[in-house]
PDB file of N, CA and C in Angstrom:
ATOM      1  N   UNK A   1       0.841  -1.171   0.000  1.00  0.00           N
ATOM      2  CA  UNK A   1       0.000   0.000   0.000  1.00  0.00           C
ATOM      3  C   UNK A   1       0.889   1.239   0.000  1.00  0.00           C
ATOM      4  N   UNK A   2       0.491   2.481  -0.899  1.00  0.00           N
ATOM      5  CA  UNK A   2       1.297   3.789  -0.567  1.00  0.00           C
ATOM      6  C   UNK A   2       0.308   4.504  -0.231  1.00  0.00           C
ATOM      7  N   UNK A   3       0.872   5.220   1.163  1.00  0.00           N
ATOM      8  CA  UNK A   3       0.293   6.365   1.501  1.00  0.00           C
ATOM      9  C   UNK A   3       0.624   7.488   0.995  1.00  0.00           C
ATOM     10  N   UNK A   4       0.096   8.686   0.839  1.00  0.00           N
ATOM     11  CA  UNK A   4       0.142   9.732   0.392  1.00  0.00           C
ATOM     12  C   UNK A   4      -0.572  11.005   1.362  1.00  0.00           C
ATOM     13  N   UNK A   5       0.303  11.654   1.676  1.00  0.00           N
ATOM     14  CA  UNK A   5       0.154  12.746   2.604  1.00  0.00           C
ATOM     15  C   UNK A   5       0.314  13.925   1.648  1.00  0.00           C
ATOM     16  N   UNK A   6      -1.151  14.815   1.285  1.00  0.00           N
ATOM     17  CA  UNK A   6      -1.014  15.690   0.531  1.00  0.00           C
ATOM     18  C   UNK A   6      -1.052  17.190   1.239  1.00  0.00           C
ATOM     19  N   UNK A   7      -0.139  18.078   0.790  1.00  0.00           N
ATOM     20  CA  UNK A   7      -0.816  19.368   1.220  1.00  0.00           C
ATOM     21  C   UNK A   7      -0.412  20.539   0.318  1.00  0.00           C
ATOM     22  N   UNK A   8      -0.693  21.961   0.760  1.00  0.00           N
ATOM     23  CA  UNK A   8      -0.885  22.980  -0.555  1.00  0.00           C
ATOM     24  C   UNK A   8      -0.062  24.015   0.078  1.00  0.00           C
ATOM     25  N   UNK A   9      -0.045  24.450   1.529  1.00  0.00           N
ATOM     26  CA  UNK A   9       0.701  25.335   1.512  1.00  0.00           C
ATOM     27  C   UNK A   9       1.722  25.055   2.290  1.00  0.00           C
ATOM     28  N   UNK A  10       1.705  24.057   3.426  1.00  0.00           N
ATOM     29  CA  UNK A  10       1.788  23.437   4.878  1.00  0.00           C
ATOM     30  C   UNK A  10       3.012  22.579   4.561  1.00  0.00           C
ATOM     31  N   UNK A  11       4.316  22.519   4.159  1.00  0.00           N
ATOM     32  CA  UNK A  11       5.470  21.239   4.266  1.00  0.00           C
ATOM     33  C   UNK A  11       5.366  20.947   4.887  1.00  0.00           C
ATOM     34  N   UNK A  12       5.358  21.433   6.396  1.00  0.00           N
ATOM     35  CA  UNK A  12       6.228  21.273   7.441  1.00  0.00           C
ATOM     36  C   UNK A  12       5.172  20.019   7.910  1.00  0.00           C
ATOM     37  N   UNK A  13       3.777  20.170   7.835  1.00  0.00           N
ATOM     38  CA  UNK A  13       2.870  19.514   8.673  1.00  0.00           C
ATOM     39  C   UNK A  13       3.084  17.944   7.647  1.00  0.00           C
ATOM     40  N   UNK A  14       3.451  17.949   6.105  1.00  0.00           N
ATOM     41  CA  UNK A  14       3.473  17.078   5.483  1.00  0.00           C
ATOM     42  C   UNK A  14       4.780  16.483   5.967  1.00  0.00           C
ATOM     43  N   UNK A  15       5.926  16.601   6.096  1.00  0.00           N
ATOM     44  CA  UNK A  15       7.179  16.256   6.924  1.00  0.00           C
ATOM     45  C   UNK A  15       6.940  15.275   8.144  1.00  0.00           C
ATOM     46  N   UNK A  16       6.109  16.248   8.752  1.00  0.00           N
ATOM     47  CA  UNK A  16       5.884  16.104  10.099  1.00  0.00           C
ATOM     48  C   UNK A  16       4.708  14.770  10.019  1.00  0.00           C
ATOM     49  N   UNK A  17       3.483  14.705   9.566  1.00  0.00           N
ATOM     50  CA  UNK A  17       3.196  13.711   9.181  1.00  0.00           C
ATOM     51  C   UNK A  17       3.972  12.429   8.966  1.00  0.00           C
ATOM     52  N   UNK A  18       4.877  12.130   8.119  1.00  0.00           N
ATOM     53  CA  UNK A  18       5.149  11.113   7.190  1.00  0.00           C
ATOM     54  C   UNK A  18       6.468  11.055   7.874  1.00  0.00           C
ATOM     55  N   UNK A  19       6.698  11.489   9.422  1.00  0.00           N
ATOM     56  CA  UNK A  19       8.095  11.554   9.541  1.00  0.00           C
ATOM     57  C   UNK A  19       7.346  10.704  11.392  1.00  0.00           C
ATOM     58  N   UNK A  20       6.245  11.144  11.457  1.00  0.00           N
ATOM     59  CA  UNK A  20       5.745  10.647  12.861  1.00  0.00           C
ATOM     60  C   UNK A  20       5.378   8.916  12.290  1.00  0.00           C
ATOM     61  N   UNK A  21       4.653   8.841  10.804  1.00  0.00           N
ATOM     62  CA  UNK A  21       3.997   7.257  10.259  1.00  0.00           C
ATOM     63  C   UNK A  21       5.102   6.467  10.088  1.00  0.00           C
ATOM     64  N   UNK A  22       6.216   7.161   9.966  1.00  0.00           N
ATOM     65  CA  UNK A  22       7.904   6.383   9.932  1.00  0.00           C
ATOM     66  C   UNK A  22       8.346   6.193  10.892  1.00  0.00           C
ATOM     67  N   UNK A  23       8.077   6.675  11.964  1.00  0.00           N
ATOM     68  CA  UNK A  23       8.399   6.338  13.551  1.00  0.00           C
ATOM     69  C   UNK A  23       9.556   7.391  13.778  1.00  0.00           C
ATOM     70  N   UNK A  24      10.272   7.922  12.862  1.00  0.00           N
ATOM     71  CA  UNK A  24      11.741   9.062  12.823  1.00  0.00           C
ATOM     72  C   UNK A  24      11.225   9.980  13.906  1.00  0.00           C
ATOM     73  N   UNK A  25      11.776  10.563  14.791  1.00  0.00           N
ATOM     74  CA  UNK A  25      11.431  11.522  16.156  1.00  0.00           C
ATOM     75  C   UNK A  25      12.402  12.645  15.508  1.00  0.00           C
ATOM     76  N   UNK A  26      13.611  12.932  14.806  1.00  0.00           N
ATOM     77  CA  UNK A  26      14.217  13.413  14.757  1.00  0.00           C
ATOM     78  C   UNK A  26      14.020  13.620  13.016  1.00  0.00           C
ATOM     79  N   UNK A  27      12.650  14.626  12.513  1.00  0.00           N
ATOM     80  CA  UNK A  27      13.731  14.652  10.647  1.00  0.00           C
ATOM     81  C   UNK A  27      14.939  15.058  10.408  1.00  0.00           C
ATOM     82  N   UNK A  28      15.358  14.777   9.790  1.00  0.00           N
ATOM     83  CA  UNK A  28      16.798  14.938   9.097  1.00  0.00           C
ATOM     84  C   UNK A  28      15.987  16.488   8.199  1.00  0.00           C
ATOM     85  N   UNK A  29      16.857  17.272   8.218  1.00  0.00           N
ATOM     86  CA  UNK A  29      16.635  18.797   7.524  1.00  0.00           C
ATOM     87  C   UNK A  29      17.375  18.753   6.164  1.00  0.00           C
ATOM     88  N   UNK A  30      16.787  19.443   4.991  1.00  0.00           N
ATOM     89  CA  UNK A  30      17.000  18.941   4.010  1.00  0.00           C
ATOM     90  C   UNK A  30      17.030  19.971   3.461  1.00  0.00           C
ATOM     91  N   UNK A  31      18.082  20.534   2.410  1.00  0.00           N
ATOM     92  CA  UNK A  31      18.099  22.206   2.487  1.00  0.00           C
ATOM     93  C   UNK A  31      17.304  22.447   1.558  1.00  0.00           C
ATOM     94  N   UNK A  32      17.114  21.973   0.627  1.00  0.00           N
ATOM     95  CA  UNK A  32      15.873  21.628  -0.929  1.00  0.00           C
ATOM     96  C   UNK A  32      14.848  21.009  -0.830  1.00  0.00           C
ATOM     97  N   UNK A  33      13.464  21.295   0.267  1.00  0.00           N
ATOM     98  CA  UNK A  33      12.541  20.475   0.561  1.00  0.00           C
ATOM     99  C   UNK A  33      11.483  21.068  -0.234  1.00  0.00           C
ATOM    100  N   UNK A  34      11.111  21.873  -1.360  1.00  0.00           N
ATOM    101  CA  UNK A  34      10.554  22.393  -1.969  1.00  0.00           C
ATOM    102  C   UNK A  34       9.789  21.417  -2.628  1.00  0.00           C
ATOM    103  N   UNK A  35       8.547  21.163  -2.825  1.00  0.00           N
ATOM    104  CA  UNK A  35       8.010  19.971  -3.712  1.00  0.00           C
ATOM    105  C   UNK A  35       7.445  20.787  -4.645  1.00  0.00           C
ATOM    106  N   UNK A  36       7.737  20.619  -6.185  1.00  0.00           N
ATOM    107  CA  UNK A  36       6.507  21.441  -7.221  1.00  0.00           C
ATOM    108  C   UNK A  36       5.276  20.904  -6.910  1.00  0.00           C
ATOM    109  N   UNK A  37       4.695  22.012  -7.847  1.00  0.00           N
ATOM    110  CA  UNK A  37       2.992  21.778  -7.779  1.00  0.00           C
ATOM    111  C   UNK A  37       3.030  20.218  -8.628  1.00  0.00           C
ATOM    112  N   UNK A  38       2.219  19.908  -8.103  1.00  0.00           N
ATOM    113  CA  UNK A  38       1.699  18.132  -8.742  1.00  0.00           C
ATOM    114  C   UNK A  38       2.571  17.613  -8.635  1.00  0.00           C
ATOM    115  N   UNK A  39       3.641  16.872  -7.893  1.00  0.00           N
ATOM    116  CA  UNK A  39       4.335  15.552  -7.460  1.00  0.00           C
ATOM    117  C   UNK A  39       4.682  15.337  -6.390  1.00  0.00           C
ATOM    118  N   UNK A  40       5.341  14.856  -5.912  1.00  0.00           N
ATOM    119  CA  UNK A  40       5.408  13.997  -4.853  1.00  0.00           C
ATOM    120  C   UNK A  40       6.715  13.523  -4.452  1.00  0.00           C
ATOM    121  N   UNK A  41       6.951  13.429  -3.226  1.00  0.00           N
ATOM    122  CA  UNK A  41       8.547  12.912  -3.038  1.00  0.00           C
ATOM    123  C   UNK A  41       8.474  11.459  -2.048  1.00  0.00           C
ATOM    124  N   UNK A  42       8.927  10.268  -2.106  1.00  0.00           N
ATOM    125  CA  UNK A  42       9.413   9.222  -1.299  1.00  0.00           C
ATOM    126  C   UNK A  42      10.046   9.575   0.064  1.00  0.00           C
ATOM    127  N   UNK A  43       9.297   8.962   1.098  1.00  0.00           N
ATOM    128  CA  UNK A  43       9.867   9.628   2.016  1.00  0.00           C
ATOM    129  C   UNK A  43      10.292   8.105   3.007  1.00  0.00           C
ATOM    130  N   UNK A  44      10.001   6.888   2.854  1.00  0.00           N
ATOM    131  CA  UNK A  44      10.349   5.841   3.263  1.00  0.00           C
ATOM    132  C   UNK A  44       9.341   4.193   3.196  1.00  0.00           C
ATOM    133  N   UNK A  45       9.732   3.397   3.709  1.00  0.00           N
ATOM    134  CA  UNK A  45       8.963   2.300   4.091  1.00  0.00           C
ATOM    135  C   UNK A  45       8.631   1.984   5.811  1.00  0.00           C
ATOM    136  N   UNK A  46       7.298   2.079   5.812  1.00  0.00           N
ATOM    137  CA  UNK A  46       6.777   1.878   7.301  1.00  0.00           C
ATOM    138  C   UNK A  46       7.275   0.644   7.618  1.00  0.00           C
ATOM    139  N   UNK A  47       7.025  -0.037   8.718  1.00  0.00           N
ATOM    140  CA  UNK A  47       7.689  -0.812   9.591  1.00  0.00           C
ATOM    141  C   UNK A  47       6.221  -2.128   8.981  1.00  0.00           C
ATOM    142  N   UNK A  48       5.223  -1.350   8.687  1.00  0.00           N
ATOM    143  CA  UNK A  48       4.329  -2.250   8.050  1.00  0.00           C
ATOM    144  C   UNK A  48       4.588  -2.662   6.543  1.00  0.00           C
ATOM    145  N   UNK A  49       5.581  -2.262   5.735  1.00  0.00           N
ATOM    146  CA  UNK A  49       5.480  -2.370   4.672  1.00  0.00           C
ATOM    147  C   UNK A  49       5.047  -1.197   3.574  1.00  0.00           C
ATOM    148  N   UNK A  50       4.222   0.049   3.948  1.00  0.00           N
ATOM    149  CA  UNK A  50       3.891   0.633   3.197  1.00  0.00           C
ATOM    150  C   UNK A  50       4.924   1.730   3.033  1.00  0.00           C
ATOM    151  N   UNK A  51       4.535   2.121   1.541  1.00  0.00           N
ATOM    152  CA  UNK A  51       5.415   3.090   0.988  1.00  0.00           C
ATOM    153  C   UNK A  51       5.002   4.667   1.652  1.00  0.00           C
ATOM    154  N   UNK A  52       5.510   5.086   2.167  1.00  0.00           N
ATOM    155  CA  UNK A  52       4.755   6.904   2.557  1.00  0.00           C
ATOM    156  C   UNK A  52       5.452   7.955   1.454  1.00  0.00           C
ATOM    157  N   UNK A  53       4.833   8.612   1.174  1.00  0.00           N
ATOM    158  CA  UNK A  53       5.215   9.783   0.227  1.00  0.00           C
ATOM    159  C   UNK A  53       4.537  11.076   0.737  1.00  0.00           C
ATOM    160  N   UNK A  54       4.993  12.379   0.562  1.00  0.00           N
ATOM    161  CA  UNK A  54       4.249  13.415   0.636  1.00  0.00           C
ATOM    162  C   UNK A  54       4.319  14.243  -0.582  1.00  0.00           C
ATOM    163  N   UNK A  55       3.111  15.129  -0.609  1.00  0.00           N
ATOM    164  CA  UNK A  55       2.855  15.279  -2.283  1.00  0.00           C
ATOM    165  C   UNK A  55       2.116  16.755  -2.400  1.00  0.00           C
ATOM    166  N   UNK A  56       3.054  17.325  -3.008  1.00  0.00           N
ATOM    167  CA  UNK A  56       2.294  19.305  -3.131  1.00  0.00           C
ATOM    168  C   UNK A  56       1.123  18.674  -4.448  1.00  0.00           C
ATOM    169  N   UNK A  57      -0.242  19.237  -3.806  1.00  0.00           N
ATOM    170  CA  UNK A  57      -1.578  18.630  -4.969  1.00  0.00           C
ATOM    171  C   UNK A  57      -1.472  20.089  -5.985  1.00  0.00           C
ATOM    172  N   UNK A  58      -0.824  21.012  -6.092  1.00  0.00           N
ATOM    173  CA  UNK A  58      -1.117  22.262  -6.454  1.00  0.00           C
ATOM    174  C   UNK A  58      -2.503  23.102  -6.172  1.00  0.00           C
ATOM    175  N   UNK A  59      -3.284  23.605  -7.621  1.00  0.00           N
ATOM    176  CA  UNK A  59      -3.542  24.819  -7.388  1.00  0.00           C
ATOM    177  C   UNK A  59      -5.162  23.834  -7.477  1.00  0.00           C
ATOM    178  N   UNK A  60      -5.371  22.212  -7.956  1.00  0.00           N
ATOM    179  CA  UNK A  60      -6.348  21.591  -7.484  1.00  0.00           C
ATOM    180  C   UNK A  60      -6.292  20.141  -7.142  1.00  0.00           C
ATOM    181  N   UNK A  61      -6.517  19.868  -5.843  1.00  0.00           N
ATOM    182  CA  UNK A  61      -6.805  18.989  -5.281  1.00  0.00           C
ATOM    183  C   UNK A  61      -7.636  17.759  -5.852  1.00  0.00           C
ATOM    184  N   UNK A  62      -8.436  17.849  -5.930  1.00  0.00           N
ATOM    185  CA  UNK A  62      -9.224  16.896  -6.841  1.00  0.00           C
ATOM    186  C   UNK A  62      -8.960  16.095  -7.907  1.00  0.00           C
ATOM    187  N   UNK A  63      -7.922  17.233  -9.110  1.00  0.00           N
ATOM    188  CA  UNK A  63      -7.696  16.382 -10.443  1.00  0.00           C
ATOM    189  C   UNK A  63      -6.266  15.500  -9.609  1.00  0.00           C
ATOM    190  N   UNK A  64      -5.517  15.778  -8.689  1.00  0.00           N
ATOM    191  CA  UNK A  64      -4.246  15.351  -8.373  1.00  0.00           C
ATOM    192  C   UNK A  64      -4.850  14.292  -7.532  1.00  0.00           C
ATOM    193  N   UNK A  65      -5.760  14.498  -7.253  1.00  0.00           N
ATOM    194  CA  UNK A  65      -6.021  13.093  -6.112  1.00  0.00           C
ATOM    195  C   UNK A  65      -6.796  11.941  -7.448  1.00  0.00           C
ATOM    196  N   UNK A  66      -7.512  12.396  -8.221  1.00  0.00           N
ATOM    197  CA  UNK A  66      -7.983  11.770  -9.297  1.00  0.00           C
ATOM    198  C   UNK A  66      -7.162  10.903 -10.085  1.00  0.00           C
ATOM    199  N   UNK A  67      -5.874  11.419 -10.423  1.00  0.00           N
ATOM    200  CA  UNK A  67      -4.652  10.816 -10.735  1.00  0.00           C
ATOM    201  C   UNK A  67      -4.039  10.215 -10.327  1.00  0.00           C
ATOM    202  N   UNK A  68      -4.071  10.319  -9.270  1.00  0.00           N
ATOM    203  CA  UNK A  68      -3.271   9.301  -7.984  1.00  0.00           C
ATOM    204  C   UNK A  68      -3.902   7.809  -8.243  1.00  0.00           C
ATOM    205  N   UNK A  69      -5.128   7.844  -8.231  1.00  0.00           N
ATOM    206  CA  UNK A  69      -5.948   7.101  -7.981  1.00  0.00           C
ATOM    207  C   UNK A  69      -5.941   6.193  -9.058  1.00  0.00           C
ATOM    208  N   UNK A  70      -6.406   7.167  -9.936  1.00  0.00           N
ATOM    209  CA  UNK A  70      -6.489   6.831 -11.740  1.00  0.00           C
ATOM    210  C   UNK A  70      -4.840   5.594 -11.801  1.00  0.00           C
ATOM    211  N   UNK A  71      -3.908   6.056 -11.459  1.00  0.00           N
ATOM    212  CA  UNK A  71      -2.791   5.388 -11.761  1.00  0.00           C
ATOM    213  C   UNK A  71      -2.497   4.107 -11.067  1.00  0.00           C
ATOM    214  N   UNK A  72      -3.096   4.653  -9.535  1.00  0.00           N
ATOM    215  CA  UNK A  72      -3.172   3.452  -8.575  1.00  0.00           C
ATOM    216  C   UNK A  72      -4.008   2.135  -8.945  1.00  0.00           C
ATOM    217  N   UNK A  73      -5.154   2.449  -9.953  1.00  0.00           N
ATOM    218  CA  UNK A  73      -5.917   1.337 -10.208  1.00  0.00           C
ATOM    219  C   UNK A  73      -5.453   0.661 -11.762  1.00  0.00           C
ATOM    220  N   UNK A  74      -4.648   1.241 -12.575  1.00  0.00           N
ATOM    221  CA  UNK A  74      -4.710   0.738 -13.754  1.00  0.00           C
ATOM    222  C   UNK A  74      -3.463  -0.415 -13.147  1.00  0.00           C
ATOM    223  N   UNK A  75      -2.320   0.519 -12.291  1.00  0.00           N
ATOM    224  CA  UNK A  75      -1.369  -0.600 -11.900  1.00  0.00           C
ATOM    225  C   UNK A  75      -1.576  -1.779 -10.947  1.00  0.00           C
ATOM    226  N   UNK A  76      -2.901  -1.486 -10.031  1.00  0.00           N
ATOM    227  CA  UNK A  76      -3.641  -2.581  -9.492  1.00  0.00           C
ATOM    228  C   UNK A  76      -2.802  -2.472  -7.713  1.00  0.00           C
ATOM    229  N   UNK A  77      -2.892  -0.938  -7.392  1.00  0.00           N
ATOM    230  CA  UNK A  77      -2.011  -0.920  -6.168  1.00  0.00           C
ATOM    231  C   UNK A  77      -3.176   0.137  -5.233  1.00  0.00           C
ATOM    232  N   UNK A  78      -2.749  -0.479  -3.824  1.00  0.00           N
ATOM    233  CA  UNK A  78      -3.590   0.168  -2.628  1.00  0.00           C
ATOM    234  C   UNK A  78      -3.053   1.407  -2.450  1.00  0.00           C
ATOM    235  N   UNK A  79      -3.679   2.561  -2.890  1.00  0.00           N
ATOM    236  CA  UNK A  79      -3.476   3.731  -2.291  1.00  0.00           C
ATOM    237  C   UNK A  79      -4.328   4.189  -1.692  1.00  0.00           C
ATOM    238  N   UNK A  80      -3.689   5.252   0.251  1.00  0.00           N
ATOM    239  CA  UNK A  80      -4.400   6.206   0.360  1.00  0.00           C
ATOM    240  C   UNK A  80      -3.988   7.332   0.580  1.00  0.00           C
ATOM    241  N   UNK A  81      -5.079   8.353   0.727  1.00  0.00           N
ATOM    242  CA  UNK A  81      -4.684   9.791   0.285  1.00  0.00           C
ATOM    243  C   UNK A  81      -5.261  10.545   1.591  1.00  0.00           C
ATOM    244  N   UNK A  82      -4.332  11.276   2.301  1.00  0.00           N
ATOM    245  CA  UNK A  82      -4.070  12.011   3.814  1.00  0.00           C
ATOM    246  C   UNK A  82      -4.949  13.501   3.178  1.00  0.00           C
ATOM    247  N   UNK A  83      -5.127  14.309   3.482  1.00  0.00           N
ATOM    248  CA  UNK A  83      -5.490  15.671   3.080  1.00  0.00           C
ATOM    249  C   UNK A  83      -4.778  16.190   4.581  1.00  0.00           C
ATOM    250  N   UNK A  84      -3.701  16.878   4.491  1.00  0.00           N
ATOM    251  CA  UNK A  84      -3.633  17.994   5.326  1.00  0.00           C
ATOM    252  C   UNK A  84      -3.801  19.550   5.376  1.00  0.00           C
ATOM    253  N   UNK A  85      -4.394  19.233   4.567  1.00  0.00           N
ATOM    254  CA  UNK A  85      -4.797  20.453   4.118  1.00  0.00           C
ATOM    255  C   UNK A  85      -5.642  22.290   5.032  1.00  0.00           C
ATOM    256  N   UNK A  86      -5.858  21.163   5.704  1.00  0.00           N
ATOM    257  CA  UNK A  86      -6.998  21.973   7.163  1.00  0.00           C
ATOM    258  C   UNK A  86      -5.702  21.936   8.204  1.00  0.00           C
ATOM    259  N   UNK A  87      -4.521  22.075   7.675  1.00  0.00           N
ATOM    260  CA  UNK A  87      -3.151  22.849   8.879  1.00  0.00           C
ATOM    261  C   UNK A  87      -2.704  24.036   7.854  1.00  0.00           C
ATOM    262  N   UNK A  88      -3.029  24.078   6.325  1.00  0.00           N
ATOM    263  CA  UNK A  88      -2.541  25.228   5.983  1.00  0.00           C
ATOM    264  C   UNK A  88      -3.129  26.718   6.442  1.00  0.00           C
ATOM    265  N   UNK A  89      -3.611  26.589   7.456  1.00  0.00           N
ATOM    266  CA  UNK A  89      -4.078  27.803   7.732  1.00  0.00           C
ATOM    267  C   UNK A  89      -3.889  28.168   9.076  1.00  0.00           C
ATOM    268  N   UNK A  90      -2.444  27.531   9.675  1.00  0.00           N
ATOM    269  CA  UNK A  90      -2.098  27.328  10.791  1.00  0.00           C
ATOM    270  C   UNK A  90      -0.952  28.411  11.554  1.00  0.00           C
ATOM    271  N   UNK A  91      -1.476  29.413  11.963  1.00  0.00           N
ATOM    272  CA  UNK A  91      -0.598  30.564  12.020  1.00  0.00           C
ATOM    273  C   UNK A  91       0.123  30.069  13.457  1.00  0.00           C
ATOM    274  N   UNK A  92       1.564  30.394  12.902  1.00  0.00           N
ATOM    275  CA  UNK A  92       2.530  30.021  13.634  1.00  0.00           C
ATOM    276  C   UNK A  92       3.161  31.158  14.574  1.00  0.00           C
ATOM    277  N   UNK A  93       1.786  31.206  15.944  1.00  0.00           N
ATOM    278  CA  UNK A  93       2.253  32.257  16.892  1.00  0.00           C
ATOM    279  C   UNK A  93       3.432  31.986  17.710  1.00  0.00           C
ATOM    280  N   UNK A  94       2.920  30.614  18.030  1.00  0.00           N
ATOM    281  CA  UNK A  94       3.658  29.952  19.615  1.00  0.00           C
ATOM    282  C   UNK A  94       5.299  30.150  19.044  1.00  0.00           C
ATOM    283  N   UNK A  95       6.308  29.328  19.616  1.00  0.00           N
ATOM    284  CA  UNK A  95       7.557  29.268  19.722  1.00  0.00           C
ATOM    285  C   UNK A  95       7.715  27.734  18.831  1.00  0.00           C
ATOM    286  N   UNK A  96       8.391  27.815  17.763  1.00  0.00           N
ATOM    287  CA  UNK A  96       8.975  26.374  17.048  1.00  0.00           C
ATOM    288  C   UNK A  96       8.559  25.359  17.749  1.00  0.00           C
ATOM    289  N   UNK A  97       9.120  25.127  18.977  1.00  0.00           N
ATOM    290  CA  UNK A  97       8.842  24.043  19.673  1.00  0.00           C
ATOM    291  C   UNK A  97       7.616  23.650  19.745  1.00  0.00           C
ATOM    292  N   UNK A  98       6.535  24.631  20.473  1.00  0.00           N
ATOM    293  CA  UNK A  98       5.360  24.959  20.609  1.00  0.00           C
ATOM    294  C   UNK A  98       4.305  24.024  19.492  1.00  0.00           C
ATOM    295  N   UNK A  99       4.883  25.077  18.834  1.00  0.00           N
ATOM    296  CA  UNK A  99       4.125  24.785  17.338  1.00  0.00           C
ATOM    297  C   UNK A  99       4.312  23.289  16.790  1.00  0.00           C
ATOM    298  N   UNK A 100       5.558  22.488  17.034  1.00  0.00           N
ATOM    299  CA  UNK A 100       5.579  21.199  16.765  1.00  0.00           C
ATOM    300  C   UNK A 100       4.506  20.421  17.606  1.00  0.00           C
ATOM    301  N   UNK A 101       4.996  20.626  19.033  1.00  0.00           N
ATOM    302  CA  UNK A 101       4.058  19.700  19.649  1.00  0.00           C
ATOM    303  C   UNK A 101       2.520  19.703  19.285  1.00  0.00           C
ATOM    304  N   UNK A 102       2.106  20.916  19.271  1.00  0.00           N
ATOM    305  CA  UNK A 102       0.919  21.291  18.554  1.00  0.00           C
ATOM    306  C   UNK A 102       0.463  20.321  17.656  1.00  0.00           C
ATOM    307  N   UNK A 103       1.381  20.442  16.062  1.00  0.00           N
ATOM    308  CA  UNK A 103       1.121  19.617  15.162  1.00  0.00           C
ATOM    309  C   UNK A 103       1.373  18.385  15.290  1.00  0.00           C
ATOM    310  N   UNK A 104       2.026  18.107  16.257  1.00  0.00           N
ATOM    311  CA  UNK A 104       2.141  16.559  16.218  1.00  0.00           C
ATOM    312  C   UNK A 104       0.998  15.787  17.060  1.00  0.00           C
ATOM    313  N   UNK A 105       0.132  16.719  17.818  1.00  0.00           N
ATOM    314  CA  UNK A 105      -0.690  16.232  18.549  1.00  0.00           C
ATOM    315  C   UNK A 105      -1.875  16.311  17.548  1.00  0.00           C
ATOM    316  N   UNK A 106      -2.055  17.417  17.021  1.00  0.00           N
ATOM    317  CA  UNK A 106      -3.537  17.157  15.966  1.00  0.00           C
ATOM    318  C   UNK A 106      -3.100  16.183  14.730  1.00  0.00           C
ATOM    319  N   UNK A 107      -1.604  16.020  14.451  1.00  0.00           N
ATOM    320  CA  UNK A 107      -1.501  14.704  13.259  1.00  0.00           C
ATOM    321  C   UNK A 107      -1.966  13.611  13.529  1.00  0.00           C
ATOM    322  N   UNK A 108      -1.266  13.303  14.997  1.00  0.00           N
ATOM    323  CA  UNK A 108      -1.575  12.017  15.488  1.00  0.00           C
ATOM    324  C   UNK A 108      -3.367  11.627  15.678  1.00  0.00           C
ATOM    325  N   UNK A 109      -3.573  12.420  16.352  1.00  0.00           N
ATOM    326  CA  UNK A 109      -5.229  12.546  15.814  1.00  0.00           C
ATOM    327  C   UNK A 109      -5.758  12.255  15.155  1.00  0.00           C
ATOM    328  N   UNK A 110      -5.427  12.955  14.046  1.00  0.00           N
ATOM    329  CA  UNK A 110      -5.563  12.494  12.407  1.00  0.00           C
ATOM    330  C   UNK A 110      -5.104  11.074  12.176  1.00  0.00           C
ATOM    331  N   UNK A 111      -4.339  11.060  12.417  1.00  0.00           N
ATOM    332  CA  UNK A 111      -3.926   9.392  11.903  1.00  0.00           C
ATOM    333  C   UNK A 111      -5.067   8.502  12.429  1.00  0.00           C
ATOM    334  N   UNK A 112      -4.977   8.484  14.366  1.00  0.00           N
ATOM    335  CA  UNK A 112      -5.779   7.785  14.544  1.00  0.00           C
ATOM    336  C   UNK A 112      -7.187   7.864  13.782  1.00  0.00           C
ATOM    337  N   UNK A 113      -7.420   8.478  13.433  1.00  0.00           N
ATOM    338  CA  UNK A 113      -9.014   8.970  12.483  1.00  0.00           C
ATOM    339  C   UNK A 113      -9.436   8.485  11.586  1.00  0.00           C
ATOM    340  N   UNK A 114      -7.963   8.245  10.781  1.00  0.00           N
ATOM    341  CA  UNK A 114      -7.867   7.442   9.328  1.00  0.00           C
ATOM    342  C   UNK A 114      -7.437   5.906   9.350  1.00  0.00           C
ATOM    343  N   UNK A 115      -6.845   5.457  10.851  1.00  0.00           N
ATOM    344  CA  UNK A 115      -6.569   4.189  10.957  1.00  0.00           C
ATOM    345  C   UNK A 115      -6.000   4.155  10.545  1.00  0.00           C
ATOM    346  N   UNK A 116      -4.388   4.656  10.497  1.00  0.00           N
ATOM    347  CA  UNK A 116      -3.315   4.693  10.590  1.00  0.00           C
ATOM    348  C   UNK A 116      -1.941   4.187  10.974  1.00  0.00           C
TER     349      UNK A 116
END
């Protein structure tokens, strides 16, 4: 199965995601973490086997998740698709730290939500 953790404005929460489903406590910082609009980057293999990726959907969500999908079924493979999308609007008052624990507490959330 590949997961797919999508988001539009938010890296950090897509990182942070796919870096908590990998079990990594520590990401590795990456000086070129820029994803273009419509693709996707490999970000490891879960301890279950699945592939995790995180993926800028661009300027629409829908046709990129459509595609995902579209591709996932002609090749005959389990994909699912994360929306983090509802953290891009996540104003970053608190202190770095702050703000992680934050997101790592509403990801985990999320995960549990999606059965994860």
């Amino acid at each position: 199965m590949k997961i797919y953790y999508i988001y539009r404005r938010n890296l950090y929460a897509a990182h942070l995601a796919a870096y908590l489903h990998l079990g990594i406590n520590n990401p590795v910082k990456q000086k070129n973490n820029r994803i273009k609009e419509m693709q996707y980057l490999y970000c490891g293999l879960s301890s279950k086997g699945e592939e995790i990726y995180i993926a800028n959907y661009g300027s629409n969500k829908r046709i990129f998740v459509n595609i995902l999908e579209g591709v996932a079924k002609i090749y005959d493979v389990r994909i699912k698709v994360v929306d983090l999308s509802s953290f891009d609007k996540l104003q970053y008052l608190c202190s770095k730290k702050n703000t992680r624990l934050k997101l790592m507490n509403k990801l985990e959330a999320g995960l549990d939500e999606n059965h994860i």
